[in-house]
PDB file of N, CA and C in Angstrom:
ATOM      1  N   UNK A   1      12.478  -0.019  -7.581  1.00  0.00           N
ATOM      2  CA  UNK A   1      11.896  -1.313  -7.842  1.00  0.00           C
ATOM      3  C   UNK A   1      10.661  -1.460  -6.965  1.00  0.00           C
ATOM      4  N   UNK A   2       9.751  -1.934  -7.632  1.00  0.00           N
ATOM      5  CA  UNK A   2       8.443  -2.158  -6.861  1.00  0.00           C
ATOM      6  C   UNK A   2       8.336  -3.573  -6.159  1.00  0.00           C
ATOM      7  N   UNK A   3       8.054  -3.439  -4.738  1.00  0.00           N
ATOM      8  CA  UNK A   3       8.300  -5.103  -4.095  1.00  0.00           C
ATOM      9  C   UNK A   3       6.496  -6.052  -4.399  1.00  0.00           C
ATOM     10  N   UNK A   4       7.169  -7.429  -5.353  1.00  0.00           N
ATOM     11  CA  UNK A   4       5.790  -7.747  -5.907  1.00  0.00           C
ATOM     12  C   UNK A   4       4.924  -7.631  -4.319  1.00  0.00           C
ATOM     13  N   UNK A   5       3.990  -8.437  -4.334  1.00  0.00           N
ATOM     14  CA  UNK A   5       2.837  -8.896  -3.181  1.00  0.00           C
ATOM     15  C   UNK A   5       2.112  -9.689  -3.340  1.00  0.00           C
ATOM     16  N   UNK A   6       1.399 -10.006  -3.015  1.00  0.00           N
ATOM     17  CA  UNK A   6       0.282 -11.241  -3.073  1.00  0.00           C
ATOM     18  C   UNK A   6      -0.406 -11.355  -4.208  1.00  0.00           C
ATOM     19  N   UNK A   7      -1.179 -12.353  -4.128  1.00  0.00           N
ATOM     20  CA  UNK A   7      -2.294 -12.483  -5.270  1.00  0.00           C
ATOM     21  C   UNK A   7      -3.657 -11.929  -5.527  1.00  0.00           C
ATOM     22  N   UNK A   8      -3.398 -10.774  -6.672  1.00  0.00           N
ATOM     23  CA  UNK A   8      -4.488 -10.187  -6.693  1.00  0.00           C
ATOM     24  C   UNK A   8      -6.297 -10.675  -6.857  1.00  0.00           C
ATOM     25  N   UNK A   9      -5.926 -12.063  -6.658  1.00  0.00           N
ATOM     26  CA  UNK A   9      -7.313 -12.897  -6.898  1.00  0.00           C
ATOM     27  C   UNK A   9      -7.905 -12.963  -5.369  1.00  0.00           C
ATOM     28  N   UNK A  10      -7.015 -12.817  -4.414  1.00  0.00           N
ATOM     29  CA  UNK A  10      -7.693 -12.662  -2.993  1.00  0.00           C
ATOM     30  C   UNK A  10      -8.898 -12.058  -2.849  1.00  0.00           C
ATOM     31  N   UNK A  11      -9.850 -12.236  -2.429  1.00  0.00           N
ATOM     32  CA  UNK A  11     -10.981 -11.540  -1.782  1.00  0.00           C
ATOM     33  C   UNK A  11     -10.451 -10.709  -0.217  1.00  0.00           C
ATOM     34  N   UNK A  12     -11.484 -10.124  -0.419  1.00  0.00           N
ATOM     35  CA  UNK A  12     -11.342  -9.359   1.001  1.00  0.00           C
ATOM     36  C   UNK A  12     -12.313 -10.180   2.357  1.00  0.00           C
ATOM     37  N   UNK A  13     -12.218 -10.104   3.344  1.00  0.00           N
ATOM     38  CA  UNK A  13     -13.285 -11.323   4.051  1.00  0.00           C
ATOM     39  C   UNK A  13     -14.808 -10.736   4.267  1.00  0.00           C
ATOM     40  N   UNK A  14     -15.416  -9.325   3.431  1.00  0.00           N
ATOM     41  CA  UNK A  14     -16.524  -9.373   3.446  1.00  0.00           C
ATOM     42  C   UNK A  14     -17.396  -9.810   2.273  1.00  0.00           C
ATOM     43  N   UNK A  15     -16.069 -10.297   0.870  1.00  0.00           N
ATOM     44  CA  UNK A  15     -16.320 -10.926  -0.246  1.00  0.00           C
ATOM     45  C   UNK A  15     -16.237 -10.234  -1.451  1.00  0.00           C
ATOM     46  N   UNK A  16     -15.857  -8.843  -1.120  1.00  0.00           N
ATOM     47  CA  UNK A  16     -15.545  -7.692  -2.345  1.00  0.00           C
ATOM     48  C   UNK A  16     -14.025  -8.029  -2.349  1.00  0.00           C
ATOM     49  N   UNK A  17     -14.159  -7.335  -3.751  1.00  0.00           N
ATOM     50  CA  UNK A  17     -12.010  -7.377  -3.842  1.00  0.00           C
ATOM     51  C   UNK A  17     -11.542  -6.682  -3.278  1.00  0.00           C
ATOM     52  N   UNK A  18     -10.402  -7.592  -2.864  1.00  0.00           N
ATOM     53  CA  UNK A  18      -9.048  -7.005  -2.194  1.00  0.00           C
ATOM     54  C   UNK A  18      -8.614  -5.598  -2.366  1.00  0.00           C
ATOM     55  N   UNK A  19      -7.772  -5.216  -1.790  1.00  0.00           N
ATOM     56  CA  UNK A  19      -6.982  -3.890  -2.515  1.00  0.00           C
ATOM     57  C   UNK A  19      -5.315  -4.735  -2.569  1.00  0.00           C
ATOM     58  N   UNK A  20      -5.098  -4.490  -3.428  1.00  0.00           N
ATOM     59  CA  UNK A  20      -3.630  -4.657  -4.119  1.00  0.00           C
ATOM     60  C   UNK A  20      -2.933  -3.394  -3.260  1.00  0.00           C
ATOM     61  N   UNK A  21      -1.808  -3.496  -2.463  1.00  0.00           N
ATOM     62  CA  UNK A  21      -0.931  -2.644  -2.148  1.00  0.00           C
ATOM     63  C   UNK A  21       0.316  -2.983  -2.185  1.00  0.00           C
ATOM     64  N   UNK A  22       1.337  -1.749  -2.919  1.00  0.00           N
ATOM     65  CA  UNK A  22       2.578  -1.749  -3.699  1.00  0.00           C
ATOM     66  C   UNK A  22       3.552  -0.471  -2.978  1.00  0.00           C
ATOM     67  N   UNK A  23       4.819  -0.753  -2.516  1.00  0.00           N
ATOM     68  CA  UNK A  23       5.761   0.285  -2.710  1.00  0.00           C
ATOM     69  C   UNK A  23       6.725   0.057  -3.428  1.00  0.00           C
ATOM     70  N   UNK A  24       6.649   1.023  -3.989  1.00  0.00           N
ATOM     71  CA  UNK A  24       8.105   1.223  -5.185  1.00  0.00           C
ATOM     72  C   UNK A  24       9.216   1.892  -3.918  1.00  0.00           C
ATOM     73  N   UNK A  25      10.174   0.827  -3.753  1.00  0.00           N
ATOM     74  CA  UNK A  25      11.455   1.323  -2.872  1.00  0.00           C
ATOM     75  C   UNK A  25      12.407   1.599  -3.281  1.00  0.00           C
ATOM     76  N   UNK A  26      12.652   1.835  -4.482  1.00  0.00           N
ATOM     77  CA  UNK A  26      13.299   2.700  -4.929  1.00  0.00           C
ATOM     78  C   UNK A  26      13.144   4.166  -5.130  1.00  0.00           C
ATOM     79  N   UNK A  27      11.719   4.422  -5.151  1.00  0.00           N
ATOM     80  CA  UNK A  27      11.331   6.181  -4.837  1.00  0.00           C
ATOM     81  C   UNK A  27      10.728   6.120  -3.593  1.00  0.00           C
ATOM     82  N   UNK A  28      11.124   5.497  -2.811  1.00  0.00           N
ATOM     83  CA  UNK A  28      10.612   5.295  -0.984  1.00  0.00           C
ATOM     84  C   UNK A  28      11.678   6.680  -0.322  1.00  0.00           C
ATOM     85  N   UNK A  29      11.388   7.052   0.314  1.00  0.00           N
ATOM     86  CA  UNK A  29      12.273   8.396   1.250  1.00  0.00           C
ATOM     87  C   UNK A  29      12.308   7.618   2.194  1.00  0.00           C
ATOM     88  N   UNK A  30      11.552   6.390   2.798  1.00  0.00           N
ATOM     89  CA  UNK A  30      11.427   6.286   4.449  1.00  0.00           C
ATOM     90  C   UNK A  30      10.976   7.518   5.123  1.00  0.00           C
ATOM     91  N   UNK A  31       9.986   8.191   5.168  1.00  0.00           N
ATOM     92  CA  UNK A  31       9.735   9.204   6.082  1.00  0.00           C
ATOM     93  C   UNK A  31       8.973   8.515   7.160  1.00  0.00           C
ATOM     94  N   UNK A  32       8.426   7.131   6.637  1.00  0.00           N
ATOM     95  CA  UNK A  32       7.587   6.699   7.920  1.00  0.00           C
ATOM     96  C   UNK A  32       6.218   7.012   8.049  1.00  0.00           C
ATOM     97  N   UNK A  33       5.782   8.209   7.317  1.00  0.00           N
ATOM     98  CA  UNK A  33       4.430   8.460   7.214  1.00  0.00           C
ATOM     99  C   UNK A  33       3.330   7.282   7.082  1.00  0.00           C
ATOM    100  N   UNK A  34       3.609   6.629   6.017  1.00  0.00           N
ATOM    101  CA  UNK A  34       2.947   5.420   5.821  1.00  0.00           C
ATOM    102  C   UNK A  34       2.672   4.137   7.194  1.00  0.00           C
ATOM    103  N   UNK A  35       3.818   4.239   8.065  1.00  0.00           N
ATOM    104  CA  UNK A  35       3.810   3.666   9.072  1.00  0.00           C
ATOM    105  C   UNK A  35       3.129   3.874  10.030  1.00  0.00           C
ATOM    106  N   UNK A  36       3.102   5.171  10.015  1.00  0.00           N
ATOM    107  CA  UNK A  36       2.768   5.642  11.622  1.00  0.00           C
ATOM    108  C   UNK A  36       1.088   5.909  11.203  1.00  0.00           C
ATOM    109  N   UNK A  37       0.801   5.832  10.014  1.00  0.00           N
ATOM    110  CA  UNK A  37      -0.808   5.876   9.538  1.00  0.00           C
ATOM    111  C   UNK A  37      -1.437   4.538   9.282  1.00  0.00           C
ATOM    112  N   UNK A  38      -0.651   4.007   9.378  1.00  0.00           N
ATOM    113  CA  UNK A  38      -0.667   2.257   8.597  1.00  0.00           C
ATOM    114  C   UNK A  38      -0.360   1.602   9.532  1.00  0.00           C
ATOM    115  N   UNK A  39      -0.101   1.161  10.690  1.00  0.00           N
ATOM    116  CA  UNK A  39       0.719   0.670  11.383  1.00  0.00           C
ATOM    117  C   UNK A  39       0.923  -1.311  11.364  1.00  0.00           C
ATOM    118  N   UNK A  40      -0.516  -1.042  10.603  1.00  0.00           N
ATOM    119  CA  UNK A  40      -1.243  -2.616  10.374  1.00  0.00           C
ATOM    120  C   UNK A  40      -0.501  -3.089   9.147  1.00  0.00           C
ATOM    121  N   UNK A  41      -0.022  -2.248   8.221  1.00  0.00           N
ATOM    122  CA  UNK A  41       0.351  -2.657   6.601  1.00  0.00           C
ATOM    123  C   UNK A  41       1.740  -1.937   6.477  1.00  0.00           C
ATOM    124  N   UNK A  42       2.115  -1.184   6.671  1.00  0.00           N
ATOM    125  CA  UNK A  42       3.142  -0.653   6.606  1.00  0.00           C
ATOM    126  C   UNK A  42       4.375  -1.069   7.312  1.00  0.00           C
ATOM    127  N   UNK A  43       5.543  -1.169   7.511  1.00  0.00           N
ATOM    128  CA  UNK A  43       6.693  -1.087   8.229  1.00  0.00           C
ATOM    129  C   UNK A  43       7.584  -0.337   7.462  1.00  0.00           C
ATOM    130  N   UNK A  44       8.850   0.285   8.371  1.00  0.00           N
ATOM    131  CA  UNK A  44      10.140   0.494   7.717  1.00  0.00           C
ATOM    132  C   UNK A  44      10.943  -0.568   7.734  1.00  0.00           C
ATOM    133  N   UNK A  45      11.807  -0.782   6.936  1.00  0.00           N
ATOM    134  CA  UNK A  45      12.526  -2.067   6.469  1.00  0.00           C
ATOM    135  C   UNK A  45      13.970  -1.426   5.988  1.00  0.00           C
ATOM    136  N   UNK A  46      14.803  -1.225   7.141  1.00  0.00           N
ATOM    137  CA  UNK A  46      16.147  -0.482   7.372  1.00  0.00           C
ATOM    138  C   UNK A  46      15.607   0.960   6.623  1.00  0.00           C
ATOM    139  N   UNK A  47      15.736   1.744   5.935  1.00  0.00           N
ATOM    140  CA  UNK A  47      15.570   3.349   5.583  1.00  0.00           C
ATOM    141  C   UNK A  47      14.627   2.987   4.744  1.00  0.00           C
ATOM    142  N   UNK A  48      13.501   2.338   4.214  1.00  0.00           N
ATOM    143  CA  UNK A  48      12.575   1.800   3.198  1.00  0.00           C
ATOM    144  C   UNK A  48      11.584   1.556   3.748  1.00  0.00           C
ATOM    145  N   UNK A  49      10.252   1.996   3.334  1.00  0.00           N
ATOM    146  CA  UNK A  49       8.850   1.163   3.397  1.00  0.00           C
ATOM    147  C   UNK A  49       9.009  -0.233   3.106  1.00  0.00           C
ATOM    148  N   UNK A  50       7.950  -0.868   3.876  1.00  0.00           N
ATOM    149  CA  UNK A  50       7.522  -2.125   2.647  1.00  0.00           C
ATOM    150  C   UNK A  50       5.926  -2.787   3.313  1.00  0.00           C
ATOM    151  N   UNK A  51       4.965  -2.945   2.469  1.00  0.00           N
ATOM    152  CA  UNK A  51       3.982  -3.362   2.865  1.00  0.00           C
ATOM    153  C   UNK A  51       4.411  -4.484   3.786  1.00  0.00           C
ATOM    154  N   UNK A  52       3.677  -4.995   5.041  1.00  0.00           N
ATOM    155  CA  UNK A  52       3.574  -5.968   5.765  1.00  0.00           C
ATOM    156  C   UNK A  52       2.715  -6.992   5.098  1.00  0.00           C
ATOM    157  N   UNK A  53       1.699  -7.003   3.923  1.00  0.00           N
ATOM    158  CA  UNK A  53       1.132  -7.717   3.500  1.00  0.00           C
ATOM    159  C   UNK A  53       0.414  -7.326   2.471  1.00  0.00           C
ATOM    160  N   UNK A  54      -0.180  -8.148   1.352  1.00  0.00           N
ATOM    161  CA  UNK A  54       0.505  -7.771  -0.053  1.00  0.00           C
ATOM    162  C   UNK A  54      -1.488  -7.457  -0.286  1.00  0.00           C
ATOM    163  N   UNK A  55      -2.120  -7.185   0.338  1.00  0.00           N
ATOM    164  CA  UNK A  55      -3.822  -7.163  -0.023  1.00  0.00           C
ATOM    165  C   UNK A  55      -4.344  -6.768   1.161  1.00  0.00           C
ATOM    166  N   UNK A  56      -5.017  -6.309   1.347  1.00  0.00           N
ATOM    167  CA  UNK A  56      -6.098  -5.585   2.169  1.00  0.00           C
ATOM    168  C   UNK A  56      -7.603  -5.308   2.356  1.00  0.00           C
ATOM    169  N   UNK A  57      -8.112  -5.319   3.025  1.00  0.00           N
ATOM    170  CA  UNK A  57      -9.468  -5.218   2.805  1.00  0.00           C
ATOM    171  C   UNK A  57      -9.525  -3.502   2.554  1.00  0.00           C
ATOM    172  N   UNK A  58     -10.861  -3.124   1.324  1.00  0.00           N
ATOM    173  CA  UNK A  58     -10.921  -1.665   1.425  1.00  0.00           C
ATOM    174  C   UNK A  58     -10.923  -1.084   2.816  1.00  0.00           C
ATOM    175  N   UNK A  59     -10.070   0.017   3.022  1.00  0.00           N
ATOM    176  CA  UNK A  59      -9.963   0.770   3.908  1.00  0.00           C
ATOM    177  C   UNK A  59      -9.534   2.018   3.699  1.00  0.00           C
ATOM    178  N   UNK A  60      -9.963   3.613   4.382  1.00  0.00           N
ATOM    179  CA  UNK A  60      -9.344   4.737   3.779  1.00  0.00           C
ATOM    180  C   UNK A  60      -8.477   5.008   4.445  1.00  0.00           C
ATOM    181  N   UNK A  61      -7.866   4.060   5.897  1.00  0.00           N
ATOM    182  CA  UNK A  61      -6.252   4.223   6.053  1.00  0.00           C
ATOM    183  C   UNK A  61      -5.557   4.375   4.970  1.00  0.00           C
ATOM    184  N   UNK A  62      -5.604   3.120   4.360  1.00  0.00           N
ATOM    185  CA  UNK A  62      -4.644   2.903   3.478  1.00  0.00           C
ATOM    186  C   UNK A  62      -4.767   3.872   2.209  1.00  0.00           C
ATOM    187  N   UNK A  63      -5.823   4.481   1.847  1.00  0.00           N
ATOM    188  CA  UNK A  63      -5.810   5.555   0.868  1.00  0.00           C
ATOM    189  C   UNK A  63      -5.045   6.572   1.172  1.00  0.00           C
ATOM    190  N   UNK A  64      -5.599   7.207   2.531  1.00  0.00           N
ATOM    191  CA  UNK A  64      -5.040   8.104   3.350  1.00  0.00           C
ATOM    192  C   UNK A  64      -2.906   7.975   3.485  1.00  0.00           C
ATOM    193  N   UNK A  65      -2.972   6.915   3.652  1.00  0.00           N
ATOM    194  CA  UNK A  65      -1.355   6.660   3.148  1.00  0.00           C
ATOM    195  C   UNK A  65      -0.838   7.068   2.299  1.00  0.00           C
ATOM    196  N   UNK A  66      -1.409   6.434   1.439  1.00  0.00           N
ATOM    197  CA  UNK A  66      -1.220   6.150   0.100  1.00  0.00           C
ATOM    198  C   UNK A  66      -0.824   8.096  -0.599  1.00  0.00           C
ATOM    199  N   UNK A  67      -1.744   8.641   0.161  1.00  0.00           N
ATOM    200  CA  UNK A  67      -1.949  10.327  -0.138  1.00  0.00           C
ATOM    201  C   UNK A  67      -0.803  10.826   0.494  1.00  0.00           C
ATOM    202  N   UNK A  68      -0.974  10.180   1.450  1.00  0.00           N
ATOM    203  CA  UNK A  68       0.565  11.097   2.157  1.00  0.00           C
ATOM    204  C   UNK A  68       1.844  10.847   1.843  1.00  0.00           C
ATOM    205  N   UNK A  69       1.895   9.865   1.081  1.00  0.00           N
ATOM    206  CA  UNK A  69       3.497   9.568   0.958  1.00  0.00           C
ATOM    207  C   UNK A  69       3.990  10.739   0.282  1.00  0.00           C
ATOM    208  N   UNK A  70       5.335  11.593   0.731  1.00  0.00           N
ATOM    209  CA  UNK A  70       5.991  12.400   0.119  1.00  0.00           C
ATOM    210  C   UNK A  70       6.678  11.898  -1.499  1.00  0.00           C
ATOM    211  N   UNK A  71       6.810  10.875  -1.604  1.00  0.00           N
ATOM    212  CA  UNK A  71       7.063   9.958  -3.177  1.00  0.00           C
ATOM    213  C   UNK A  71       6.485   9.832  -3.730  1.00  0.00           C
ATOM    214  N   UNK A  72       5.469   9.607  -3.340  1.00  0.00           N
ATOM    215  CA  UNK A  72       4.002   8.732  -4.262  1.00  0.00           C
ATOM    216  C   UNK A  72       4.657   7.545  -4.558  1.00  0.00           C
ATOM    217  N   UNK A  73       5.110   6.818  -3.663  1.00  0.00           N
ATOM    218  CA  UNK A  73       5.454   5.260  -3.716  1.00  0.00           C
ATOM    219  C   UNK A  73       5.032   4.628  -3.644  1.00  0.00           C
ATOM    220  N   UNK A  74       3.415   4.118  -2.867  1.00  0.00           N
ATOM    221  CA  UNK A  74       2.747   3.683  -2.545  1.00  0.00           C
ATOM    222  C   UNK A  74       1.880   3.338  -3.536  1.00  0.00           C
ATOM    223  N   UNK A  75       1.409   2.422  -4.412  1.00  0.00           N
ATOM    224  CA  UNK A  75       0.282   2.558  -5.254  1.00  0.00           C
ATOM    225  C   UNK A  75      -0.552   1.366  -4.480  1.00  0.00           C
ATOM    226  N   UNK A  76      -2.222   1.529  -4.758  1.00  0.00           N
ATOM    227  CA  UNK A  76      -3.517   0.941  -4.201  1.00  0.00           C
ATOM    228  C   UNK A  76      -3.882   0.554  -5.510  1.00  0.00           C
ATOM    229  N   UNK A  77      -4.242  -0.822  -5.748  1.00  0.00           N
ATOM    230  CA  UNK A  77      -5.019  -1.060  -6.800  1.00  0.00           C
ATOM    231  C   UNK A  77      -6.248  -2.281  -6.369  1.00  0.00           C
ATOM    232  N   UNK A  78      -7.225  -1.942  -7.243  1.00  0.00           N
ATOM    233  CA  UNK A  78      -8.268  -2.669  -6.923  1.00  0.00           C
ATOM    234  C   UNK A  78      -8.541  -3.528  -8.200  1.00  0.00           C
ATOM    235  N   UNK A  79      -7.968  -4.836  -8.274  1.00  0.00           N
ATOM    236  CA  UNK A  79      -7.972  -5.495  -9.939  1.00  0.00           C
ATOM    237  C   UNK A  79      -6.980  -4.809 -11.064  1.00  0.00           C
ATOM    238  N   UNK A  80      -7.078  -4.192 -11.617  1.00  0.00           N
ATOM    239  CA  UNK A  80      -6.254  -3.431 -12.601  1.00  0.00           C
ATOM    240  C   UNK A  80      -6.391  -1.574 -12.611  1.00  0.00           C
ATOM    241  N   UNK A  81      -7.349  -1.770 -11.452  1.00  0.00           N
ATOM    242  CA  UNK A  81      -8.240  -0.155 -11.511  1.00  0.00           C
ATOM    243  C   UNK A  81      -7.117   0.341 -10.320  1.00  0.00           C
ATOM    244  N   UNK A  82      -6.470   1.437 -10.212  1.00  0.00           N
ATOM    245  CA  UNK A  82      -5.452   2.120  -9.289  1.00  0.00           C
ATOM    246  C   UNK A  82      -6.387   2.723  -8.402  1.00  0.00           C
ATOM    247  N   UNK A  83      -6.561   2.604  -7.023  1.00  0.00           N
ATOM    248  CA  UNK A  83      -7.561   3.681  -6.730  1.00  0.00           C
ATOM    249  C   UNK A  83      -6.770   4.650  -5.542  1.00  0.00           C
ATOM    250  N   UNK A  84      -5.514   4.242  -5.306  1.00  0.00           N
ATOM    251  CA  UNK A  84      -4.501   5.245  -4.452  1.00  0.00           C
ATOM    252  C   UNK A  84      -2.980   5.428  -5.132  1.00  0.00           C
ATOM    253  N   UNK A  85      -2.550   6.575  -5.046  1.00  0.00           N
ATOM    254  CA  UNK A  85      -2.927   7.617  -4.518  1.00  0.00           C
ATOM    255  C   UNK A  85      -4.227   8.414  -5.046  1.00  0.00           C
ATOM    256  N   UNK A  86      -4.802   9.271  -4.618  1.00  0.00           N
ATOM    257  CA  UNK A  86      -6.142   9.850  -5.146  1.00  0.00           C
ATOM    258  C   UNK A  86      -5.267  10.913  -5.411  1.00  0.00           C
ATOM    259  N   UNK A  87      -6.270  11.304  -7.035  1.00  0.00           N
ATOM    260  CA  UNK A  87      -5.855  12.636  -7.588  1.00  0.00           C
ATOM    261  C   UNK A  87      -5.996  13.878  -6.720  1.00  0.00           C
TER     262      UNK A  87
END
């Protein structure tokens, strides 16, 4: 199950859009990767990821996460456009 998040109408505070960030915790491993790269957005939540907050300003932490997750649990979206994990 994917945990919803915020509202994708947020701006980011330099006035570009947000990034939408999503874990599906049901294909979550908990390895923590995401955490220990993320430390700002990420937590473990008993053996589970879960974003700390549901939008972000662009950043390639969070891509960089997003890449490492051993699940690919993590999805980045920018409006309807996915832009993490990167192919």
């Amino acid at each position: 199950m994917t945990e919803p998040v915020a509202d994708p109408a947020e701006a980011a505070a330099d006035g570009t859009a947000a990034w939408r960030v999503t874990v599906d915790r049901g294909a979550c491993l908990g390895s923590g990767i995401c955490a220990a790269l993320a430390p700002g957005l990420f937590a473990l939540d008993g053996e589970r990821s879960r974003p700390l907050r549901g939008t972000t300003e662009p950043d390639e932490t969070v891509l960089d996460a997003a890449d490492s997750c051993p699940a690919a649990a993590i999805t980045v979206a920018e409006g309807t456009e996915v832009v993490g994990p990167r192919p």
